[in-house]
C-alpha atoms as a PDB file:
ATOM      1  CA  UNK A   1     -23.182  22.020 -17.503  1.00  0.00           C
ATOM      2  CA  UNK A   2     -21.019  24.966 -18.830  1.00  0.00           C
ATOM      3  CA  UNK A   3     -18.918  26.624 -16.001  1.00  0.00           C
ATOM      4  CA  UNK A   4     -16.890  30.094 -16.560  1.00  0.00           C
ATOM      5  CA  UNK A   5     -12.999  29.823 -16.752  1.00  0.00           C
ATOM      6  CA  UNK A   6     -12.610  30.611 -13.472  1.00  0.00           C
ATOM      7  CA  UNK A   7     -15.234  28.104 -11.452  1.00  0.00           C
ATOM      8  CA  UNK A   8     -13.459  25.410 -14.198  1.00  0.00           C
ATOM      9  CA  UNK A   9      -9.874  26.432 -12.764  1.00  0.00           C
ATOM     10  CA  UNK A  10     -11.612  25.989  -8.949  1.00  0.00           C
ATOM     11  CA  UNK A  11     -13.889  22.832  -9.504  1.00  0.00           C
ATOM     12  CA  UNK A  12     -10.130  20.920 -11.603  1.00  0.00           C
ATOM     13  CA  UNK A  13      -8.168  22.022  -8.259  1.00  0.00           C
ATOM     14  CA  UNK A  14     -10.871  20.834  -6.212  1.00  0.00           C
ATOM     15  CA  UNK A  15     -10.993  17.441  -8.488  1.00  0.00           C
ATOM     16  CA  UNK A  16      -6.710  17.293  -8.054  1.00  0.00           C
ATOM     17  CA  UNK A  17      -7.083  17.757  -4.472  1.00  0.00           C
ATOM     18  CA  UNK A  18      -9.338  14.906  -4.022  1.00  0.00           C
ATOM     19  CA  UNK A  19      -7.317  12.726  -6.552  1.00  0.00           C
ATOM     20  CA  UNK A  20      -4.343  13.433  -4.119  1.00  0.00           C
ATOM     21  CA  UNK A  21      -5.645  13.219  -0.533  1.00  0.00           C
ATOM     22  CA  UNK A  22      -4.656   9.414  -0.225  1.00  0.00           C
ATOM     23  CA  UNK A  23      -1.385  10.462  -1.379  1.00  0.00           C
ATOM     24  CA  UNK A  24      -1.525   7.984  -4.327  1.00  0.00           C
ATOM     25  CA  UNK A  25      -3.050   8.180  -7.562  1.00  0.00           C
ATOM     26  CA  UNK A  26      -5.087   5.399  -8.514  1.00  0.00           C
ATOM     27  CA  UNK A  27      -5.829   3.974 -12.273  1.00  0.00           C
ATOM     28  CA  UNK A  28      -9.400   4.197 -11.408  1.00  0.00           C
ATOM     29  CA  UNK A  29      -8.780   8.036 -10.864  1.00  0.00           C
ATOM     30  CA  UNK A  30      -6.917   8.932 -14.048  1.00  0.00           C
ATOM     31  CA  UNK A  31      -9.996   7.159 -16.045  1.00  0.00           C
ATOM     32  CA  UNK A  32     -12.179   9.136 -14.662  1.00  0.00           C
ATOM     33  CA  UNK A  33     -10.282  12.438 -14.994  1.00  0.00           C
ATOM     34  CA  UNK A  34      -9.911  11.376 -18.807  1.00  0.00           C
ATOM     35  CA  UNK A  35     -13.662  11.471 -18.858  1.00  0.00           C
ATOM     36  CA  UNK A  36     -14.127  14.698 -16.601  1.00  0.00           C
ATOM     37  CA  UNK A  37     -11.521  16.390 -19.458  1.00  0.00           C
ATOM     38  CA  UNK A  38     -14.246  16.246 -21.647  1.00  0.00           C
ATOM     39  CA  UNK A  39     -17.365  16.594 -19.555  1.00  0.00           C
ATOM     40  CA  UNK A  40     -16.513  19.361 -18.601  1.00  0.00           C
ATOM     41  CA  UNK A  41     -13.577  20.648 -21.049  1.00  0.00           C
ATOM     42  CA  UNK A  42     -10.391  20.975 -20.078  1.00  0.00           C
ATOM     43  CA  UNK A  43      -7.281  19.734 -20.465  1.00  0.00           C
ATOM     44  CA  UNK A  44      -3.595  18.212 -19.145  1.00  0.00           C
ATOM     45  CA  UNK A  45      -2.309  21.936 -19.663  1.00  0.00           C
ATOM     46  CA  UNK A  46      -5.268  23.113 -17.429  1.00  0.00           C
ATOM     47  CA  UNK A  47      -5.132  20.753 -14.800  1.00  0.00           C
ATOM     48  CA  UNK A  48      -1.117  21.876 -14.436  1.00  0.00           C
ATOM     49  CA  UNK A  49      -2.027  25.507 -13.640  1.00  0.00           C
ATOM     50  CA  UNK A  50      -5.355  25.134 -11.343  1.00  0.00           C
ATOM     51  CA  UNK A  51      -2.146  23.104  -9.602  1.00  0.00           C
ATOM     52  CA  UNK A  52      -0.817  26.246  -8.315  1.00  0.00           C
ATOM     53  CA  UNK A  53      -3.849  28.101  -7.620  1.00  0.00           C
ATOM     54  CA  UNK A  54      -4.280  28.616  -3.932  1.00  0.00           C
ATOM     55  CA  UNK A  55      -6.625  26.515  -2.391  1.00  0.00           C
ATOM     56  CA  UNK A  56      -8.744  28.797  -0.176  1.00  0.00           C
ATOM     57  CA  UNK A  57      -8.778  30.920  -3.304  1.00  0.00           C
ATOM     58  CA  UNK A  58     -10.574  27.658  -5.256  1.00  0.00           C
ATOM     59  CA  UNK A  59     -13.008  27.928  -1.989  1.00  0.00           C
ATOM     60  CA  UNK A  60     -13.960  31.308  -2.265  1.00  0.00           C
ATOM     61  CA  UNK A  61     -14.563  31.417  -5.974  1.00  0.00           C
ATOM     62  CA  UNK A  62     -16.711  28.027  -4.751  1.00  0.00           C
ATOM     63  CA  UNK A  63     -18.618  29.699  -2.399  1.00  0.00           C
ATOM     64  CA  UNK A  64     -19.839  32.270  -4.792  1.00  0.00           C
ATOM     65  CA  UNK A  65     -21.160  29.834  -7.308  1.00  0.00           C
ATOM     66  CA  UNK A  66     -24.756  28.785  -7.829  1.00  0.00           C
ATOM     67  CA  UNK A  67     -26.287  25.924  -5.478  1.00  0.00           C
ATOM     68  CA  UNK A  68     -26.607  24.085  -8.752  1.00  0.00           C
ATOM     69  CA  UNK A  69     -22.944  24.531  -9.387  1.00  0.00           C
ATOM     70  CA  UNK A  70     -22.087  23.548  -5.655  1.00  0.00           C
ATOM     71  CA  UNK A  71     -24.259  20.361  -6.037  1.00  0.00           C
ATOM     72  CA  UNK A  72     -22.255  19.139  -9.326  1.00  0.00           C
ATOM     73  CA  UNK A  73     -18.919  19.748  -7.628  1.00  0.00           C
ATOM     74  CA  UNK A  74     -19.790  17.952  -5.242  1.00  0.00           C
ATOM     75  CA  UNK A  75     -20.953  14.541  -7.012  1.00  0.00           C
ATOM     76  CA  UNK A  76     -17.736  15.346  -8.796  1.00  0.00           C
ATOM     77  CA  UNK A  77     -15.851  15.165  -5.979  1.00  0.00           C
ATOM     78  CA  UNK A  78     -17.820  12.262  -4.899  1.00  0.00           C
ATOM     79  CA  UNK A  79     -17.415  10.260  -7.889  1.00  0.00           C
ATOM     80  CA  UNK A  80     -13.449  10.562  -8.169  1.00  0.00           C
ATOM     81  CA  UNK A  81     -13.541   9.767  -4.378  1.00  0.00           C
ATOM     82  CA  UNK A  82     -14.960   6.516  -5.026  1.00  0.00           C
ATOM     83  CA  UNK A  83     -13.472   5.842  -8.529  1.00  0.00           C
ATOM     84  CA  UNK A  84     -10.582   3.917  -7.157  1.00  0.00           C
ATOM     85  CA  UNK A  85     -12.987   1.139  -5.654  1.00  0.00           C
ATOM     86  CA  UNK A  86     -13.429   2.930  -1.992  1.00  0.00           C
ATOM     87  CA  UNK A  87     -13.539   6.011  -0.406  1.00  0.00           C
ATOM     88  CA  UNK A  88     -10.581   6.748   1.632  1.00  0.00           C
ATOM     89  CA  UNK A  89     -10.992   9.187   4.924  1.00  0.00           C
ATOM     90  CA  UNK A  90      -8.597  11.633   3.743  1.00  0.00           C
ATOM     91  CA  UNK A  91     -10.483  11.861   0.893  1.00  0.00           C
ATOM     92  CA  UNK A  92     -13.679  11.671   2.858  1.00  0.00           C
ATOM     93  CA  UNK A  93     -12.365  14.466   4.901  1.00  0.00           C
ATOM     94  CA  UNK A  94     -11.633  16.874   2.108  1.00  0.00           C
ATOM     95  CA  UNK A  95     -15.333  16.480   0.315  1.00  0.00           C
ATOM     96  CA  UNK A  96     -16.886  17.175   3.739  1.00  0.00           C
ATOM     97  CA  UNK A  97     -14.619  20.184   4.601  1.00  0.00           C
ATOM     98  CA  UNK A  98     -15.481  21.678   0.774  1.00  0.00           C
ATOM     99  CA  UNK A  99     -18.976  21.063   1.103  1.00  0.00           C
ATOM    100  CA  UNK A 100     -18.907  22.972   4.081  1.00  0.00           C
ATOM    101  CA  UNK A 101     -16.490  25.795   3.110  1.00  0.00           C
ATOM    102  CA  UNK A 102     -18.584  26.311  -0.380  1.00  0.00           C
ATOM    103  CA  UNK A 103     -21.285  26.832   1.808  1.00  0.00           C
ATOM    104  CA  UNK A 104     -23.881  23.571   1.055  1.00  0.00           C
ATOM    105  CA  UNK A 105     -26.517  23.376   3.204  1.00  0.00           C
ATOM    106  CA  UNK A 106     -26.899  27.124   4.288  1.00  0.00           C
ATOM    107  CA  UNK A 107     -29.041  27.928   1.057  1.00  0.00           C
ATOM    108  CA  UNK A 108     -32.104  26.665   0.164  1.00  0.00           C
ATOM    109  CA  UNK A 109     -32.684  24.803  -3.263  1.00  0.00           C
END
């Protein structure tokens, strides 16, 4: 799936905050994000400037995507959650409070 610049810059901040929500960063999470780089094309340069983009901003821009668009973020989310072997509750947290701020659940398929 091909996403515009902008829903990229969202879903890599979304993917960093995730990555960061147990406040360490495990190998487990770096392989993956070495295989998201090119799944979904970006790069270490990219993932250094979605760092500063405001997170409620990354929601917004989230909310107005396609349902399609919503449901790959979220298995994205969902996969570099469990990449490190288990799903921690801060991460947990954060995919739940997305899926709910991007609006999942109030559209139909």
């Amino acid at each position: 799936m091909e996403f515009e610049e902008f829903v990229k810059a969202a879903f890599v901040k979304m993917i960093y905050e995730v990555i960061k929500a147990d406040g360490k960063v495990h190998p487990g999470e770096l392989e993956l994000l070495n295989k998201l780089k090119k799944r979904i094309d970006f790069d270490d340069a990219f993932i250094e400037r979605t760092k500063e983009l405001d997170y409620d901003n990354a929601l917004v821009t989230l909310y107005n995507i396609p349902h399609d668009q919503k449901k790959a973020l979220v298995d994205i989310l969902d996969e570099v959650a469990m990449s490190d072997g288990s799903i921690h509750k801060k991460e947990m947290a954060l995919i739940i409070n997305t899926y709910i701020n991007i609006g999942l659940g109030e559209e139909s398929e």
